[in-house]
N, C-alpha and C. Protein backbone atom coordinates (compact mmCIF):
# COMPACT_ATOMS: atom_id res chain seq x y z
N UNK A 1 75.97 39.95 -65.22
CA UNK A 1 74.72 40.20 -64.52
C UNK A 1 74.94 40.07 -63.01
N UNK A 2 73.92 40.92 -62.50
CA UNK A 2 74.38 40.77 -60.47
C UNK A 2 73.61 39.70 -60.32
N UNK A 3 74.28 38.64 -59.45
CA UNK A 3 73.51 37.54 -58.88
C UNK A 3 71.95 38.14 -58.22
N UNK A 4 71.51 37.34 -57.98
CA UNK A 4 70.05 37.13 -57.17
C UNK A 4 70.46 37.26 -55.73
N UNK A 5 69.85 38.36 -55.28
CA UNK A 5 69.88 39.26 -53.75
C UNK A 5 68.57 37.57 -52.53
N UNK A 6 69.18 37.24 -51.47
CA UNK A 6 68.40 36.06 -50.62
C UNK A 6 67.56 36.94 -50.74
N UNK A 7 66.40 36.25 -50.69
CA UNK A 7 65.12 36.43 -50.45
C UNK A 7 65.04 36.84 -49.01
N UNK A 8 65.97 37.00 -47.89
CA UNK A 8 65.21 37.08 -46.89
C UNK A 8 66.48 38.31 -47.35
N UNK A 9 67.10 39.21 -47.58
CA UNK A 9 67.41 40.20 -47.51
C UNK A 9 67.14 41.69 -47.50
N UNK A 10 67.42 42.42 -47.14
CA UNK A 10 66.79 43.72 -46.13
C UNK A 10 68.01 44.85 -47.36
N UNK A 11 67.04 46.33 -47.64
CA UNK A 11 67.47 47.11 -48.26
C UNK A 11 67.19 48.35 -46.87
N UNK A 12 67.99 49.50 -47.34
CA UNK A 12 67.92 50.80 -46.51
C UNK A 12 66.25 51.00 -46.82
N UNK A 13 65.76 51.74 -45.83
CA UNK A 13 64.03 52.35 -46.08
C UNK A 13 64.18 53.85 -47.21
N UNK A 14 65.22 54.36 -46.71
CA UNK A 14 65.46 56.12 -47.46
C UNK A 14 64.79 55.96 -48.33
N UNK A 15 64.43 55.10 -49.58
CA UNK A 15 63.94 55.23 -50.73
C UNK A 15 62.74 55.51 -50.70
N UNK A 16 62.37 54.14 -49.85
CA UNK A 16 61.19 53.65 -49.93
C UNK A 16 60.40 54.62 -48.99
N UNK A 17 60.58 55.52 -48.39
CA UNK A 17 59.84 56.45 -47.43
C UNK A 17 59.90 58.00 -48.57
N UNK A 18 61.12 57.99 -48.95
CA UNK A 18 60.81 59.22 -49.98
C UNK A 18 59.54 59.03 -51.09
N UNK A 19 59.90 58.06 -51.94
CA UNK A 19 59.16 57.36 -52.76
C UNK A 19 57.67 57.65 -52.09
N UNK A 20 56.86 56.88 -51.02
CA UNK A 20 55.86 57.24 -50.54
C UNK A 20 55.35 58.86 -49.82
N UNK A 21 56.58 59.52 -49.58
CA UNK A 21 55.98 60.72 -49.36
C UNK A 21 55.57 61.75 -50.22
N UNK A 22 56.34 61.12 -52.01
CA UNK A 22 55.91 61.97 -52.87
C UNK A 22 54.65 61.43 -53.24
N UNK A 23 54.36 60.57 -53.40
CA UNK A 23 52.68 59.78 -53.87
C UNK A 23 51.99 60.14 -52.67
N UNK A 24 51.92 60.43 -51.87
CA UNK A 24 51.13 61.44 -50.54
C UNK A 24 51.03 62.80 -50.94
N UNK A 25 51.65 63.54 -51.39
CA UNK A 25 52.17 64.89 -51.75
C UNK A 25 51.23 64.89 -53.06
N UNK A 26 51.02 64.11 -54.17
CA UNK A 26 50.33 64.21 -54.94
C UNK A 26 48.95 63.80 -55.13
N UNK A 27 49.02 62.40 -54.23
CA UNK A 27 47.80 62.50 -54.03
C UNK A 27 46.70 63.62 -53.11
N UNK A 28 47.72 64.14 -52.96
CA UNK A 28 46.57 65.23 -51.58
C UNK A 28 46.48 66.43 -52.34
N UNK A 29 47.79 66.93 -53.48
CA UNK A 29 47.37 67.80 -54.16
C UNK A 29 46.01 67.87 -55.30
N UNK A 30 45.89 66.57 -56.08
CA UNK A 30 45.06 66.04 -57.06
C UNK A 30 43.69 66.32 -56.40
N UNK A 31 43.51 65.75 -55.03
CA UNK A 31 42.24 66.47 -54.62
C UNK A 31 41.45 67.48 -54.82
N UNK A 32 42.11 68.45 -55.05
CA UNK A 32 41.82 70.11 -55.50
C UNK A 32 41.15 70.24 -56.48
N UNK A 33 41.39 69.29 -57.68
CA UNK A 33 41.02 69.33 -58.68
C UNK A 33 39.71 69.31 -59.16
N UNK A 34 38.95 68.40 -57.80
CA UNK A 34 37.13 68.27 -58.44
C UNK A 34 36.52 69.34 -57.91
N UNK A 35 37.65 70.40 -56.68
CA UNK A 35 37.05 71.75 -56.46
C UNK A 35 37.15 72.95 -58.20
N UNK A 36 38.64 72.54 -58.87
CA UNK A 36 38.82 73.47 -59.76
C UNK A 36 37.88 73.08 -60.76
N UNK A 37 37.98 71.94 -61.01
CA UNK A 37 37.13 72.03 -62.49
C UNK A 37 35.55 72.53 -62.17
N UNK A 38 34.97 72.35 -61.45
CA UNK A 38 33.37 73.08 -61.18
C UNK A 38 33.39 74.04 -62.02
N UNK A 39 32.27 74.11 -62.54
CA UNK A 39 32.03 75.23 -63.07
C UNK A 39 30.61 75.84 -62.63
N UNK A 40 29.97 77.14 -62.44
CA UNK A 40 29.30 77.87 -61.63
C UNK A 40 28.52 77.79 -62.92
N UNK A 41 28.25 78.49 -63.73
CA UNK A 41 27.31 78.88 -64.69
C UNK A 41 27.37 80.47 -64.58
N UNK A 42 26.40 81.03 -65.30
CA UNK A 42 26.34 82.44 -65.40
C UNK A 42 26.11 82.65 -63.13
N UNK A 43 26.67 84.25 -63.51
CA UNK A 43 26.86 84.58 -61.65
C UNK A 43 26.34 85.88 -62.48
N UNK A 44 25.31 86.43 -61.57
CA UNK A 44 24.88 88.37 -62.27
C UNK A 44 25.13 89.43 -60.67
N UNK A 45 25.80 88.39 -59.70
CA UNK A 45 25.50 88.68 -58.73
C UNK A 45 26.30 88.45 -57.27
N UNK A 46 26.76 89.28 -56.81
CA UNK A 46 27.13 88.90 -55.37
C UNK A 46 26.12 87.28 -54.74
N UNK A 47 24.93 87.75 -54.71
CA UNK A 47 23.97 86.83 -53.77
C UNK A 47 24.30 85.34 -54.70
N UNK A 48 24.12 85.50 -55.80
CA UNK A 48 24.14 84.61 -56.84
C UNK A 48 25.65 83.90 -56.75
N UNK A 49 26.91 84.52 -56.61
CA UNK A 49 27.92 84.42 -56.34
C UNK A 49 28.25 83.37 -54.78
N UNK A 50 27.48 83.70 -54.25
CA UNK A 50 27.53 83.34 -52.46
C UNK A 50 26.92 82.03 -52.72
N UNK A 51 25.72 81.65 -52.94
CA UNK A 51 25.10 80.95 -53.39
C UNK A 51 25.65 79.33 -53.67
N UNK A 52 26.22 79.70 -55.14
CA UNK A 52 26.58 78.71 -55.99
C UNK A 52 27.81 78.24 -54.68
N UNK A 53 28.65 78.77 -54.44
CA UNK A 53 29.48 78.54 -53.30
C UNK A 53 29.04 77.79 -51.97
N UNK A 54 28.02 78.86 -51.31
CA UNK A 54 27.54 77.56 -50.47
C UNK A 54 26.74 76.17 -51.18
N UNK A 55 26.62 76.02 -52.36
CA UNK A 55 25.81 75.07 -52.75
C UNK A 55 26.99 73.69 -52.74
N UNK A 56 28.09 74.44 -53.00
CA UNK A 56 29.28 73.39 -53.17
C UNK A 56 29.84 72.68 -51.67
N UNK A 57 29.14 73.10 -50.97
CA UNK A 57 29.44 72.63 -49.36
C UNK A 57 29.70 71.34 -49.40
N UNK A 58 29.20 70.62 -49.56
CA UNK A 58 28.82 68.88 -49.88
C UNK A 58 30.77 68.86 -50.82
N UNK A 59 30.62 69.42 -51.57
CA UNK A 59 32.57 69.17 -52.21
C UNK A 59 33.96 69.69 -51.25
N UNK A 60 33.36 70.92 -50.37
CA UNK A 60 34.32 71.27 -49.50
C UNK A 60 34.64 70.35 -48.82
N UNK A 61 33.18 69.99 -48.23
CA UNK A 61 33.17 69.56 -46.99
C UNK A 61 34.14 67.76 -47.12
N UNK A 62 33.68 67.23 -48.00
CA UNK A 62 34.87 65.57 -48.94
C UNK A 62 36.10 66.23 -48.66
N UNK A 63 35.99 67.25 -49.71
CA UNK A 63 37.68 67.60 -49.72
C UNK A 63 38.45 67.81 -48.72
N UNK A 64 37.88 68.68 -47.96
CA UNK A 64 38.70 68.55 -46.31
C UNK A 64 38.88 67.47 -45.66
N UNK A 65 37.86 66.30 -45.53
CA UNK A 65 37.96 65.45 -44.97
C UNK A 65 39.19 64.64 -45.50
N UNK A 66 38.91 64.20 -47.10
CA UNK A 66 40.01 63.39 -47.54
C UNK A 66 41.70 63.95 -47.00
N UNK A 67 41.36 64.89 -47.41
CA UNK A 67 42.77 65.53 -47.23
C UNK A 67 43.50 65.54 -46.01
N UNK A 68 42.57 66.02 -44.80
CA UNK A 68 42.76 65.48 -43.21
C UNK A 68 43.63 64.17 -43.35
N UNK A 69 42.44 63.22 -43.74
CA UNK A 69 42.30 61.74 -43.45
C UNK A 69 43.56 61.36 -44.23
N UNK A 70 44.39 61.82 -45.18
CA UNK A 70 45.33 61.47 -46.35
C UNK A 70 46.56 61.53 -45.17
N UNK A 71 46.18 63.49 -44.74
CA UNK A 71 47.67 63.86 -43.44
C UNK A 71 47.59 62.98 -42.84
N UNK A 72 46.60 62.58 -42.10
CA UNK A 72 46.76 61.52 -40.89
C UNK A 72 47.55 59.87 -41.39
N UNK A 73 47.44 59.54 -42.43
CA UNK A 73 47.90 58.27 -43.58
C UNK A 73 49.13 58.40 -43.39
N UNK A 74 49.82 59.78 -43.58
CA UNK A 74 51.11 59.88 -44.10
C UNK A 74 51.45 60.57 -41.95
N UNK A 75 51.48 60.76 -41.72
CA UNK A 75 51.69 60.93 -40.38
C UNK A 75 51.71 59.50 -39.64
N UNK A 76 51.15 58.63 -40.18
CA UNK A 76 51.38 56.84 -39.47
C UNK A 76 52.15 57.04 -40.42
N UNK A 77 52.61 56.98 -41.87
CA UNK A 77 53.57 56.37 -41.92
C UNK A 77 54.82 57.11 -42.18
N UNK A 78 55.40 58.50 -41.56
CA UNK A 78 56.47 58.97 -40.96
C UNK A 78 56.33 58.11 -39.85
N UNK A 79 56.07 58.05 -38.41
CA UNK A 79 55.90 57.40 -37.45
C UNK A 79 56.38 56.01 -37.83
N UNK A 80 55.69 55.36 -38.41
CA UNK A 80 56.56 53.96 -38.58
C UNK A 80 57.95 53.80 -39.34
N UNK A 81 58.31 54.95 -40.08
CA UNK A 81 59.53 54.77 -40.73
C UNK A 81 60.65 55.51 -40.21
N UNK A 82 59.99 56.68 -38.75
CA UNK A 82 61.36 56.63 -37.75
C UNK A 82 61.96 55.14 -37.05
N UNK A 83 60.97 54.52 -37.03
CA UNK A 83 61.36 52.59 -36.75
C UNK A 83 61.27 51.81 -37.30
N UNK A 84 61.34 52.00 -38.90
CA UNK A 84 61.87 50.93 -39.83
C UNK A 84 63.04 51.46 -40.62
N UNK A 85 63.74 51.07 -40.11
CA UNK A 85 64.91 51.75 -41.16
C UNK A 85 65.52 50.75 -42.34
N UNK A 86 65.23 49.61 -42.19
CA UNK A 86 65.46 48.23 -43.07
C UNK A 86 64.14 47.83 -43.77
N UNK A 87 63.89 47.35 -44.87
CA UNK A 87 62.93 46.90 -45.37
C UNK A 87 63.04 45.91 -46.45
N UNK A 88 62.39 44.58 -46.44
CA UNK A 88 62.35 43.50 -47.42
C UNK A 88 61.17 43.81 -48.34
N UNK A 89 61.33 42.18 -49.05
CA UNK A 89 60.35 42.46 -50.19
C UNK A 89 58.79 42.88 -49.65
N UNK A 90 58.41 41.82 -48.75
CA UNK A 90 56.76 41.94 -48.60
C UNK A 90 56.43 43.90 -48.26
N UNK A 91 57.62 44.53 -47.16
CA UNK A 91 57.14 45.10 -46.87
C UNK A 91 57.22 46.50 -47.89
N UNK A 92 58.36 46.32 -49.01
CA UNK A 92 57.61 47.15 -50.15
C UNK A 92 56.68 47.15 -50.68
N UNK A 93 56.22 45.45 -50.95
CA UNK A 93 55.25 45.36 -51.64
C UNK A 93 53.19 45.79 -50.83
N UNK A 94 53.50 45.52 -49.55
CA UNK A 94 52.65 45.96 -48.43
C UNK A 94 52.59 47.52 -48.47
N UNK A 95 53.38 48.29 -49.07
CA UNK A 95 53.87 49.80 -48.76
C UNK A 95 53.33 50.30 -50.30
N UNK A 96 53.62 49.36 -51.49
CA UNK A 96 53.21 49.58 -52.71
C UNK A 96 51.60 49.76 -52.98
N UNK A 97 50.77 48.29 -52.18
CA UNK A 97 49.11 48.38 -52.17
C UNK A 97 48.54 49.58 -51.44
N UNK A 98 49.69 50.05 -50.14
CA UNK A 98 48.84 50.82 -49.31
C UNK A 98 48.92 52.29 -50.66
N UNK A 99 49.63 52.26 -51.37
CA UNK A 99 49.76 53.34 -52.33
C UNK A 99 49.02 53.52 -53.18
N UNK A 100 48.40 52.15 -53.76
CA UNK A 100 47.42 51.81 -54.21
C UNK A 100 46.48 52.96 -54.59
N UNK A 101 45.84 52.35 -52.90
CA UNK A 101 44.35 53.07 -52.34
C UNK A 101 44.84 54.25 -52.02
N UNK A 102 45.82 55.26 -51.50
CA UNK A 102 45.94 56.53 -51.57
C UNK A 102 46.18 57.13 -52.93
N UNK A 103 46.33 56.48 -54.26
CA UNK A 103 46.22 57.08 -55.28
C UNK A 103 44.82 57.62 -55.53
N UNK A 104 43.52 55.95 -55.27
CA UNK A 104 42.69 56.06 -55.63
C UNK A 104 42.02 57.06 -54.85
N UNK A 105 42.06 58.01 -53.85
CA UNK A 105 41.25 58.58 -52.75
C UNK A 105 41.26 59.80 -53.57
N UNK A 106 41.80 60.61 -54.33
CA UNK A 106 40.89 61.65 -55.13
C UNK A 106 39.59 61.43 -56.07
N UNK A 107 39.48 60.28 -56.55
CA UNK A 107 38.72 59.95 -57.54
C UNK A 107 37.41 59.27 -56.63
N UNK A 108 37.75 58.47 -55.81
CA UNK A 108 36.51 58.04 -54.59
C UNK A 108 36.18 59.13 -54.05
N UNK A 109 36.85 60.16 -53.45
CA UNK A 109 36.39 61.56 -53.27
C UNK A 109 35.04 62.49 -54.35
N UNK A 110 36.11 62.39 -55.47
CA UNK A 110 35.18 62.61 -56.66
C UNK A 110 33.66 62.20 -56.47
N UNK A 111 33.57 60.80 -56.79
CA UNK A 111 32.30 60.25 -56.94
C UNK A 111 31.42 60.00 -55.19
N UNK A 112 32.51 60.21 -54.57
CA UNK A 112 31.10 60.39 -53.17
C UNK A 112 30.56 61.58 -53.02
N UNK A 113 31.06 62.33 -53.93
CA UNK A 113 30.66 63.70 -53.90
C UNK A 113 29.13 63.77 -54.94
N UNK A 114 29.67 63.40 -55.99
CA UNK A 114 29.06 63.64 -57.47
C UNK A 114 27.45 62.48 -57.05
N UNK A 115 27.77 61.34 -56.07
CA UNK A 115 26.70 60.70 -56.30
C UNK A 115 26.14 59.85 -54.87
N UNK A 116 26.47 60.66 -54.35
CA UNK A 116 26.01 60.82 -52.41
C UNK A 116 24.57 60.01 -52.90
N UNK A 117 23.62 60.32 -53.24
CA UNK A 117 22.29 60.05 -53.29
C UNK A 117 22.11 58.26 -53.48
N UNK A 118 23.32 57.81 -53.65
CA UNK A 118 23.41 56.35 -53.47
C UNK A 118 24.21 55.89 -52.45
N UNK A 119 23.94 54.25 -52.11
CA UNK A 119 24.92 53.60 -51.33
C UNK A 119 26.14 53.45 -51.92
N UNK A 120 26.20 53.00 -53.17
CA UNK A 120 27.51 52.90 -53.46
C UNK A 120 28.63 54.17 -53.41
N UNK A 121 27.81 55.56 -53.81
CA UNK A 121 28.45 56.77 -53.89
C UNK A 121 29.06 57.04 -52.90
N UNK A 122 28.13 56.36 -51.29
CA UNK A 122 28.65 57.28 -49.95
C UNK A 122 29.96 56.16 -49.48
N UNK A 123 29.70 55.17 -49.61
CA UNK A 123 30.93 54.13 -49.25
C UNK A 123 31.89 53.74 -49.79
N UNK A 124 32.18 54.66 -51.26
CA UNK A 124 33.10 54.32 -51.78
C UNK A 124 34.50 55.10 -50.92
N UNK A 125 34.69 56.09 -50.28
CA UNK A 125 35.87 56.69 -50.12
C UNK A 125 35.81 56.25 -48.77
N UNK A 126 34.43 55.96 -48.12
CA UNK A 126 35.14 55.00 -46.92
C UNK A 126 36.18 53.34 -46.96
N UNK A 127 35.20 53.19 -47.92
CA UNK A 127 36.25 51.45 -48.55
C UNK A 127 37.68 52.39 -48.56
N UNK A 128 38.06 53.06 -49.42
CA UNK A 128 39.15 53.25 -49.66
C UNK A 128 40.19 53.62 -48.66
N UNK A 129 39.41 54.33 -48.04
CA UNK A 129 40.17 54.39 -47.07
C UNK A 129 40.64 53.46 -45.75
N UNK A 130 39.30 52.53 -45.75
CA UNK A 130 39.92 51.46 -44.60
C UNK A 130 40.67 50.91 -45.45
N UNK A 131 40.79 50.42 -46.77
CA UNK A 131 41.57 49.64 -47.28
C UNK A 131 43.32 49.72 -47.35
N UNK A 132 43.46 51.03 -47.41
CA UNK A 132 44.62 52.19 -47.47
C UNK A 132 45.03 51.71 -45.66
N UNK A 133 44.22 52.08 -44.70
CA UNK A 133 44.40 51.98 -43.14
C UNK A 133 44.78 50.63 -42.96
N UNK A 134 44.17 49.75 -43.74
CA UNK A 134 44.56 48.29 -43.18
C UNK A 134 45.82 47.88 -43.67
N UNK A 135 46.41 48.45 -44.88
CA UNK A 135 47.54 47.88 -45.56
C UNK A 135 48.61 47.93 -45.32
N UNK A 136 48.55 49.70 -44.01
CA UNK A 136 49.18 50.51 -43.63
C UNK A 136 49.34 49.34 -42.25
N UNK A 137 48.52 49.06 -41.70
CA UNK A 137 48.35 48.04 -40.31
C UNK A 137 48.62 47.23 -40.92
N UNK A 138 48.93 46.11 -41.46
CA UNK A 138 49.58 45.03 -42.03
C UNK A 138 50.78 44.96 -42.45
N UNK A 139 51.45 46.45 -42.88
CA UNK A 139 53.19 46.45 -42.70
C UNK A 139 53.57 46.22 -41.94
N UNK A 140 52.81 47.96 -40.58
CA UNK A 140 53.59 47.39 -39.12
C UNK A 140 53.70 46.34 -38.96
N UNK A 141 52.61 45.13 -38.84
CA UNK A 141 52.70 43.51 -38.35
C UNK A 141 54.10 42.98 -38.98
N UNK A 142 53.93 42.89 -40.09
CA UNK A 142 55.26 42.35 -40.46
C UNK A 142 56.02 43.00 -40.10
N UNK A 143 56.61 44.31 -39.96
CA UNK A 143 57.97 44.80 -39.33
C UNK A 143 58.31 44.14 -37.98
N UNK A 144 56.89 44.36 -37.33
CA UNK A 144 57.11 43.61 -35.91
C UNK A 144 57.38 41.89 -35.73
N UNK A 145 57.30 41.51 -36.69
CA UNK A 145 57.65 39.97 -36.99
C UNK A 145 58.98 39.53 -37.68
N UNK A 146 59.46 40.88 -38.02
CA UNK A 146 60.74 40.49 -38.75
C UNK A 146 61.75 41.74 -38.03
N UNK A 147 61.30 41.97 -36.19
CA UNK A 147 61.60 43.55 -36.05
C UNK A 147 63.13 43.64 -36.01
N UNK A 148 63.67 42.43 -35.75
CA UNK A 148 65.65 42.17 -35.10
C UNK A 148 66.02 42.42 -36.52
N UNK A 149 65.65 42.49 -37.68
CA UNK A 149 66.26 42.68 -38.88
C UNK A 149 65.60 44.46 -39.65
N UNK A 150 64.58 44.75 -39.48
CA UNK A 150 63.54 45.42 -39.52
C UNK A 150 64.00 47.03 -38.57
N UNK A 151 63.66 46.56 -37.56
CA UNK A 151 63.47 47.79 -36.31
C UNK A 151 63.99 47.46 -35.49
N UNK A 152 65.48 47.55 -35.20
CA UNK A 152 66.70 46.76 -34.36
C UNK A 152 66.60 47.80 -33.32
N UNK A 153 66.40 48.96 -33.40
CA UNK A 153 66.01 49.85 -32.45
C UNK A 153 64.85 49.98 -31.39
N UNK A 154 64.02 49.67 -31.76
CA UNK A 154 62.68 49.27 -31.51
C UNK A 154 62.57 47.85 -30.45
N UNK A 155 62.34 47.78 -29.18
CA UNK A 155 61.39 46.76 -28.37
C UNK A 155 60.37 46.28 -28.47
N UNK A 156 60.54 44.58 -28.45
CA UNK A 156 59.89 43.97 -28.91
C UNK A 156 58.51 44.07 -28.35
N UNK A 157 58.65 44.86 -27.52
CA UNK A 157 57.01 45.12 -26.36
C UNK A 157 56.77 46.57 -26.92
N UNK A 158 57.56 47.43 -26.99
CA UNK A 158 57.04 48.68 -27.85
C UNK A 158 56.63 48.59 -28.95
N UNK A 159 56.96 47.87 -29.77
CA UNK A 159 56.45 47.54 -31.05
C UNK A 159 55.22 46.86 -31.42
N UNK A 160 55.00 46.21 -30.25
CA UNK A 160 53.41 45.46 -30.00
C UNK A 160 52.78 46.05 -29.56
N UNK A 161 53.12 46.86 -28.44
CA UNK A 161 51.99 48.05 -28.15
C UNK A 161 51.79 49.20 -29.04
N UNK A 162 52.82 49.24 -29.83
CA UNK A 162 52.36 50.10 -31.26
C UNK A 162 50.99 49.58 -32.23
N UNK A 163 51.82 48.26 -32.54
CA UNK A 163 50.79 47.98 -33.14
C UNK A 163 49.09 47.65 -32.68
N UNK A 164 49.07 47.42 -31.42
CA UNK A 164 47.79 47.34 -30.77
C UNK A 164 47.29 48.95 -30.89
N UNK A 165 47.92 49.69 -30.99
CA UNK A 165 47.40 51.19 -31.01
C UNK A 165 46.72 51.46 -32.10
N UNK A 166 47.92 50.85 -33.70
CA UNK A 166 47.19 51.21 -34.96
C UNK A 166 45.65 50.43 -35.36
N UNK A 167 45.95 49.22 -34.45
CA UNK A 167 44.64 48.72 -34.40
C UNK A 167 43.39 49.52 -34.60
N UNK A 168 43.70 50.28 -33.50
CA UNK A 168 42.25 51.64 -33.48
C UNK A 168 41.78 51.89 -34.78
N UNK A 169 43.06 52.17 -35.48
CA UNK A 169 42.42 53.10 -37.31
C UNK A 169 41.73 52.08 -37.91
N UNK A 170 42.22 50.65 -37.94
CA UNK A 170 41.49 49.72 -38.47
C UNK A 170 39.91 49.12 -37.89
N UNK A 171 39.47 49.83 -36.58
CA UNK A 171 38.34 49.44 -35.87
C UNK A 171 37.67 50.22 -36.45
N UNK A 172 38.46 51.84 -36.34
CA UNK A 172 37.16 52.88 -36.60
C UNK A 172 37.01 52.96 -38.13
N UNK A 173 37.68 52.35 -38.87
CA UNK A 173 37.13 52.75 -40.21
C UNK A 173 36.28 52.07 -40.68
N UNK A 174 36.40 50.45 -40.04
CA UNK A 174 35.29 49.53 -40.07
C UNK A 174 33.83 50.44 -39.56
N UNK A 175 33.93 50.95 -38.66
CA UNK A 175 33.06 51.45 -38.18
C UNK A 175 31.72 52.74 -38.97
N UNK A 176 32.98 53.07 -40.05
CA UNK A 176 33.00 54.08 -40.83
C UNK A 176 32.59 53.72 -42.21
N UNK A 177 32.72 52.35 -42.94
CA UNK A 177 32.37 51.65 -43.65
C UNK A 177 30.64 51.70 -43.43
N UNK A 178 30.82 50.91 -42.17
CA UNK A 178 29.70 50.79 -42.10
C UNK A 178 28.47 51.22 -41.11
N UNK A 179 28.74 53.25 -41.24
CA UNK A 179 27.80 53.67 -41.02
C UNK A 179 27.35 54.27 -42.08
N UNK A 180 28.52 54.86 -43.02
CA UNK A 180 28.20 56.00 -43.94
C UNK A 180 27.32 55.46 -44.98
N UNK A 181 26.34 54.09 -45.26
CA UNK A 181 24.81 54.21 -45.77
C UNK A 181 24.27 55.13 -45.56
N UNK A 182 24.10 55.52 -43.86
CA UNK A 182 23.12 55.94 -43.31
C UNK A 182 23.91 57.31 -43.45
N UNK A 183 24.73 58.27 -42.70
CA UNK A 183 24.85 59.28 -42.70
C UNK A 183 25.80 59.83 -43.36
N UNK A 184 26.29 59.06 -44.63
CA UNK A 184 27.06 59.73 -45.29
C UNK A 184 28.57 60.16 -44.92
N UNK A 185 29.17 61.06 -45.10
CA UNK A 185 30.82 61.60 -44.84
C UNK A 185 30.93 61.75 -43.39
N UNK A 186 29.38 62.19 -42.68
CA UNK A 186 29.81 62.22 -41.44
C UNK A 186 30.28 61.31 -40.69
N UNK A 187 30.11 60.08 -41.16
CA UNK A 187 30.54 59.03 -40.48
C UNK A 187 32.01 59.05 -39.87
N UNK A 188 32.78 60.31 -41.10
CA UNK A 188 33.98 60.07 -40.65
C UNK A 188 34.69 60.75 -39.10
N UNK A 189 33.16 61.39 -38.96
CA UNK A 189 33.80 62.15 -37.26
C UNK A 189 33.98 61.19 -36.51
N UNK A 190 33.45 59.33 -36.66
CA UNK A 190 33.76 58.69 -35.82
C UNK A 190 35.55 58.65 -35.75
N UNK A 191 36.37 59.37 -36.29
CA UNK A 191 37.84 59.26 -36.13
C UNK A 191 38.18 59.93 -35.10
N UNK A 192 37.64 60.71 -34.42
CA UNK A 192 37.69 61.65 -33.33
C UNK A 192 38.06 61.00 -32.18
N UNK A 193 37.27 59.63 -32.17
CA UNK A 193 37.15 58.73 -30.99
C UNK A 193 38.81 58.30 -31.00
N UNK A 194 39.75 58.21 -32.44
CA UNK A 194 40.79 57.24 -32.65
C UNK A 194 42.22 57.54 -31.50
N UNK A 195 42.04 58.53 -30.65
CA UNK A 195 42.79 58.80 -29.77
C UNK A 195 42.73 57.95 -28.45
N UNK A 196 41.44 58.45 -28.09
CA UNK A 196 40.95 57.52 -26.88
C UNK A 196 41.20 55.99 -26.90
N UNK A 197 41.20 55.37 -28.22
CA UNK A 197 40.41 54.12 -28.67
C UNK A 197 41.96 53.48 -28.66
N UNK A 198 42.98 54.27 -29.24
CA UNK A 198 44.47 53.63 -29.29
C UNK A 198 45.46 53.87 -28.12
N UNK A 199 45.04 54.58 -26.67
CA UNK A 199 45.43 54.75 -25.40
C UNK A 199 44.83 53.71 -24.62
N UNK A 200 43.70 53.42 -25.05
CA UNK A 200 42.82 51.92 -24.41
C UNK A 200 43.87 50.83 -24.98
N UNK A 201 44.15 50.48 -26.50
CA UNK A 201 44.47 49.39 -26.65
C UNK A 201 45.77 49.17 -26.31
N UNK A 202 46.73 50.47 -25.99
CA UNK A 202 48.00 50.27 -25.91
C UNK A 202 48.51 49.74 -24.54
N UNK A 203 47.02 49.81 -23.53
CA UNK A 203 46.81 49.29 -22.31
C UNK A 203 47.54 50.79 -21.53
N UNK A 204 47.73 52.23 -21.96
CA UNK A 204 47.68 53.70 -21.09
C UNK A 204 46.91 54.22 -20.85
C-alpha cells in the first residue's frame, strides 16, 4: 500500500481545473433542457405560433441569465487557475462545494422559472448562485494564505488585491439575494455594477 501523502502536501492543479471545466460545460449545457422539454400545445397558426413563444419570455429570459452568470463562474475560475498551479486538500475540497451549487443552477433555474409568483421561487437561483460566488471567493483566500506553496508566481500584494476585487461578486450577489423578492431575475442586472465595484476595491 502507498504510505499516507502530509497533510500539508500540494498536488499539480491540471486535474483539478480540467475536472471543473467539464462540470461547467455540463452544467451550462443541462440548462437548455427546461427550454426543450416545454411543450406548446396545439399551434393552428403563425400568430398562435409567435405567441406561445413570446409567452415563454420569463424561461428565455432565466436561461440567458444563468448561463451568462455560469460563463462569468467559470471565467473567475480560469483566472484563478492561471495562478494556482499547486493545490491541497481544502482547496479541492473548496473547488468540490463551489461545484456543488453550479450543478444545482439548472434546476434553481427550473423552479424560478416554473414558480416566480413566490418568494421562495424568485430567490432560489439567486441563493445559488451567491453560494457558488462565495465558495469560489473562499478558495482564492486560501490560495492567498498558502500562496509560497500555492501561487509561487503570484505577489503577495497582487494576490490581495485580487482578492479584494472578487470581493465585488460576493457584495453584489448579496445584493441580489436580497432584492429579487421584490423584482425578481432582474435583480441580476445589479452585476453590471461588478466592474466598477472591483476597480474601487482593488484601490484603481
Amino acid at each position: 500500500m502507498r504510505a499516507k501523502t502530509h497533510p500539508e502536501a500540494t498536488v499539480g492543479a491540471t486535474r483539478l481545473a480540467a475536472f471543473t471545466d467539464g462540470v461547467f460545460a455540463i452544467a451550462a449545457t443541462l440548462l437548455v433542457l427546461d427550454l426543450t422539454t416545454h411543450t406548446f400545445g396545439t399551434i393552428r397558426s403563425d400568430v398562435e405560433m409567435w405567441g406561445a413563444l413570446a409567452a415563454m419570455g420569463p424561461q428565455f429570459l432565466n436561461f440567458a441569465l444563468s448561463f451568462l452568470l455560469l460563463c462569468l463562474l467559470w471565467m473567475t475560475h480560469v483566472a484563478q487557475f492561471e495562478w494556482i498551479v499547486r493545490v491541497d486538500g481544502v482547496i479541492i475540497w473548496l473547488n468540490n462545494v463551489r461545484l456543488l451549487f453550479i450543478v444545482v443552477v439548472p434546476f434553481a433555474t427550473g423552479l424560478t422559472t416554473e414558480y416566480s409568483q413566490y418568494t421562495a421561487g424568485r430567490v432560489l437561483m439567486p441563493i445559488t448562485f451567491f453560494l457558488a460566488i462565495l465558495t469560489s471567493w473562499l478558495q482564492w483566500s486560501w490560495a492567498v494564505r498558502r500562496r509560497v506553496d500555492l501561487m509561487p508566481d503570484l505577489s503577495d500584494g497582487d494576490a490581495r488585491a485580487y482578492g479584494r476585487g472578487a470581493l465585488s461578486a460576493v457584495i453584489i450577489s448579496v445584493a441580489v439575494v436580497v432584492a429579487s423578492p421584490w423584482i425578481g431575475s432582474a435583480a441580476f442586472l445589479l452585476f453590471f455594477l461588478d466592474g466598477p465595484l472591483t476597480r474601487l476595491l482593488r484601490g484603481r
